[in-house]
C-alpha atoms as a PDB file:
ATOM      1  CA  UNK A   1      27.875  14.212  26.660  1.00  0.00           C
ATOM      2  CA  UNK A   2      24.409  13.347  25.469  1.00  0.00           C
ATOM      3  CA  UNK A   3      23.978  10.567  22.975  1.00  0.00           C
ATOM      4  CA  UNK A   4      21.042  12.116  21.365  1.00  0.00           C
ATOM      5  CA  UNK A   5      20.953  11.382  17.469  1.00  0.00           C
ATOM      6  CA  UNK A   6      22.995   8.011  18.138  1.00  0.00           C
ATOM      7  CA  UNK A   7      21.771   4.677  17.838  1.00  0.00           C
ATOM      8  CA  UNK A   8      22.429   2.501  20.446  1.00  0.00           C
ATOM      9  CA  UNK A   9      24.997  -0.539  20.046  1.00  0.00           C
ATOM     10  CA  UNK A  10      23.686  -3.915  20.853  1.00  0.00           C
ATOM     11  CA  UNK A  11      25.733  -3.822  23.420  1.00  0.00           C
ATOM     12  CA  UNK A  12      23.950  -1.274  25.051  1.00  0.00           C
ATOM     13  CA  UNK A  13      20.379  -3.227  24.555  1.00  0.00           C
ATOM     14  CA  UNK A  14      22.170  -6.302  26.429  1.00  0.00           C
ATOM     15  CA  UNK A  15      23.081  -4.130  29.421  1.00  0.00           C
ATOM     16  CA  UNK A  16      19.743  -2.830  29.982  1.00  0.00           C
ATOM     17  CA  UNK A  17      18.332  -6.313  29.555  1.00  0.00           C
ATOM     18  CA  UNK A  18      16.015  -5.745  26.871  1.00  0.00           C
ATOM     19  CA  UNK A  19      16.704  -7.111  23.376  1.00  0.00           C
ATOM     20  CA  UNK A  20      16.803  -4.319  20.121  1.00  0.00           C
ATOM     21  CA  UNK A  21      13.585  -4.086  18.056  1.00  0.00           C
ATOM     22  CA  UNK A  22      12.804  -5.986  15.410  1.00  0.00           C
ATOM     23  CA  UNK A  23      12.130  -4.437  11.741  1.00  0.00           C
ATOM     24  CA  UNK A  24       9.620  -5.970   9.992  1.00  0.00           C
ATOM     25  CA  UNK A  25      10.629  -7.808   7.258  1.00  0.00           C
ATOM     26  CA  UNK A  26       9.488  -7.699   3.880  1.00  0.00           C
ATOM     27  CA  UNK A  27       7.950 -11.323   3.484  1.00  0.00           C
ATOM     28  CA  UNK A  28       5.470  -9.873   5.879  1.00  0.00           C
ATOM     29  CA  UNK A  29       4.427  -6.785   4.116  1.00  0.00           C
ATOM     30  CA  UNK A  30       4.337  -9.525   0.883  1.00  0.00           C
ATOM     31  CA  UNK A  31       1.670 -11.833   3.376  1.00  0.00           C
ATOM     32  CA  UNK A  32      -0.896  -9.005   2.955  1.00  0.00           C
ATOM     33  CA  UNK A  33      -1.039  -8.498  -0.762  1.00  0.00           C
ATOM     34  CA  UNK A  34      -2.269 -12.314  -0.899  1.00  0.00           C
ATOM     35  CA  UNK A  35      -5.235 -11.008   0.850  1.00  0.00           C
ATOM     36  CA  UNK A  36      -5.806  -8.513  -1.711  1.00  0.00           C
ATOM     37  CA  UNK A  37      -8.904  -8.576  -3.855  1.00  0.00           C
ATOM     38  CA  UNK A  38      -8.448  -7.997  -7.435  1.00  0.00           C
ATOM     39  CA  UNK A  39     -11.910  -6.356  -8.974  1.00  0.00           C
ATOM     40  CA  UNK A  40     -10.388  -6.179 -12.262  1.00  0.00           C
ATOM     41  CA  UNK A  41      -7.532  -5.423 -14.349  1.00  0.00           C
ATOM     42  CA  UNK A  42      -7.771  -2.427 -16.281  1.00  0.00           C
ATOM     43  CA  UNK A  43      -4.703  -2.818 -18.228  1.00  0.00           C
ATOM     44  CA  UNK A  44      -1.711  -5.382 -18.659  1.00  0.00           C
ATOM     45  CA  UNK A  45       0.177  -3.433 -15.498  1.00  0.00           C
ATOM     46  CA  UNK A  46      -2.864  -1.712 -14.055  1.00  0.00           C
ATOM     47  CA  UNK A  47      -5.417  -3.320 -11.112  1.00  0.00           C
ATOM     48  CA  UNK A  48      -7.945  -2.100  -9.031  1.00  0.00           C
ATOM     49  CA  UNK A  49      -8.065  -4.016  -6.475  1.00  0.00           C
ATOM     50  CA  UNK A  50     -10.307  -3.989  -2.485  1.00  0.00           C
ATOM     51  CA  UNK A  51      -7.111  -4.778  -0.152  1.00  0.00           C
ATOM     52  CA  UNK A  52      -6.959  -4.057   3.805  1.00  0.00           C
ATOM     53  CA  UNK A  53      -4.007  -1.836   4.764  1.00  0.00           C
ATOM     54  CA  UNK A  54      -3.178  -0.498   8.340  1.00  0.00           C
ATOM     55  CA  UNK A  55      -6.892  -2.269   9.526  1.00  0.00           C
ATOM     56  CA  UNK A  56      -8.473   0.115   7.213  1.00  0.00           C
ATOM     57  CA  UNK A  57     -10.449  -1.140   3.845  1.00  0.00           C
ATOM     58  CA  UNK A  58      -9.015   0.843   0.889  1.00  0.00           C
ATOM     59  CA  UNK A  59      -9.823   0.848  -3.038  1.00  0.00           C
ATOM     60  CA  UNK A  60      -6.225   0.671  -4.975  1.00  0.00           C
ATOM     61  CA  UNK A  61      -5.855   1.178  -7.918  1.00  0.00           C
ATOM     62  CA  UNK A  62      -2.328   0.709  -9.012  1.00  0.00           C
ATOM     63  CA  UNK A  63       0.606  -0.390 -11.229  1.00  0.00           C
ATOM     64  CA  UNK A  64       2.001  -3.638 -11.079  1.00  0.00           C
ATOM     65  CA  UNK A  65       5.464  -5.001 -12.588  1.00  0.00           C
ATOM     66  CA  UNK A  66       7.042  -8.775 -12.826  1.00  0.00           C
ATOM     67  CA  UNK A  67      10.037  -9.157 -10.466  1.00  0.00           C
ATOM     68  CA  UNK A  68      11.505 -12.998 -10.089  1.00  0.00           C
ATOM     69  CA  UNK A  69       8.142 -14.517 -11.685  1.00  0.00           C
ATOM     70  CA  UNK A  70       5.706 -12.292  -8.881  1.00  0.00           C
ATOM     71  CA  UNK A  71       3.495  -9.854 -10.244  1.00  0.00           C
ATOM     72  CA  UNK A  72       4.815  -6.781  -7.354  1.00  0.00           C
ATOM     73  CA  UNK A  73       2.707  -3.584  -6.545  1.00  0.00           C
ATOM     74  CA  UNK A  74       4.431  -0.122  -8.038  1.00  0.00           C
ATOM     75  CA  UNK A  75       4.384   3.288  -6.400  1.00  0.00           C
ATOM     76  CA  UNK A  76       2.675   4.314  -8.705  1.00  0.00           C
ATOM     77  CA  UNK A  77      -0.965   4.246  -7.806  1.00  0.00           C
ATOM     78  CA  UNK A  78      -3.593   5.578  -5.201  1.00  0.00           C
ATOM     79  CA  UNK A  79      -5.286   3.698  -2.219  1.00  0.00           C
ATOM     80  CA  UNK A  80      -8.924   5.689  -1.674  1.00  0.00           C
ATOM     81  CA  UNK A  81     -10.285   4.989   1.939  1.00  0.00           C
ATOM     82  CA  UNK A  82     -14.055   4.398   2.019  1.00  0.00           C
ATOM     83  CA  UNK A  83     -15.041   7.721   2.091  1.00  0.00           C
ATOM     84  CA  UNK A  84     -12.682   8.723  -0.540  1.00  0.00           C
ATOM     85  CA  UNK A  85     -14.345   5.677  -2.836  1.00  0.00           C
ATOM     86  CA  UNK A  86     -17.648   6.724  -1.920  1.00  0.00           C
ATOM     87  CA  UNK A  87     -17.710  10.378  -3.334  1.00  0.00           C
ATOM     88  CA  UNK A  88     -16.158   9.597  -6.403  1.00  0.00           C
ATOM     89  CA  UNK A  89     -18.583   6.330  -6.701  1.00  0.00           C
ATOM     90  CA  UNK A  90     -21.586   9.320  -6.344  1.00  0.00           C
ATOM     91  CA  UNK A  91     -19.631  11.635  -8.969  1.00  0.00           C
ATOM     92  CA  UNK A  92     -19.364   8.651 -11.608  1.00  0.00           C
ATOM     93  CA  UNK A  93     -21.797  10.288 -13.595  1.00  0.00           C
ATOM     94  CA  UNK A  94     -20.748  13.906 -13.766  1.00  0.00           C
ATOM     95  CA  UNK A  95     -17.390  12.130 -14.555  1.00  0.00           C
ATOM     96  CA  UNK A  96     -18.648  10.341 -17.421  1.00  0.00           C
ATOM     97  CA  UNK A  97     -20.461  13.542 -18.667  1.00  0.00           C
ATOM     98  CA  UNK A  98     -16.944  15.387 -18.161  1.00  0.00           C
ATOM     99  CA  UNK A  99     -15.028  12.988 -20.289  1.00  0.00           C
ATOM    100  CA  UNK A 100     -17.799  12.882 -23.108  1.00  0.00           C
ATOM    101  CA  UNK A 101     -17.970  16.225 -23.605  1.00  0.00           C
ATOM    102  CA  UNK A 102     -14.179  16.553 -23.669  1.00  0.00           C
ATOM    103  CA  UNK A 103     -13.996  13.226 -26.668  1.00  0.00           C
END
């Protein structure tokens, strides 16, 4: 019978000799956002910030809430790769003009 779909046991891992993988915790995911750079806070829950993520620079501009003293990135948010940043950093102006005529 084929044991596709199953996990294996670690019993299986110590037959074959090598050990099961290792999950990355969270304290390491936690490690990175000490790296980040905050540019500026836009509101009381609301950064932009220059961070690296998967060895790419991004822009992120995101929520943040308070858990156990720690200000903690939301979902809620976007990460803009360079290119990304770069276009809308060249449309800034048409932006502007977009939101004055709409005030």
């Amino acid at each position: 019978m084929s044991r596709r779909g199953k996990r294996k046991d670690d019993e299986d891992y110590a037959s074959e000799g090598d050990a099961p993988p290792k999950k990355a915790s969270k304290n390491d995911s936690a490690d990175e956002s000490d790296e980040d750079i905050v540019v500026c806070e836009i509101s009381k829950n609301r950064r932009v910030s220059v961070r690296n993520w998967q060895g790419k620079v991004v822009v992120d501009i995101r929520e943040f809430y308070v858990k156990d003293g720690k200000q903690m990135p939301g979902r809620k948010g976007i990460s803009l790769t360079m290119d990304q940043w770069n276009v809308l950093r060249d449309h800034v102006n048409e932006i502007d003009e977009a939101v004055a005529s709409n005030n």
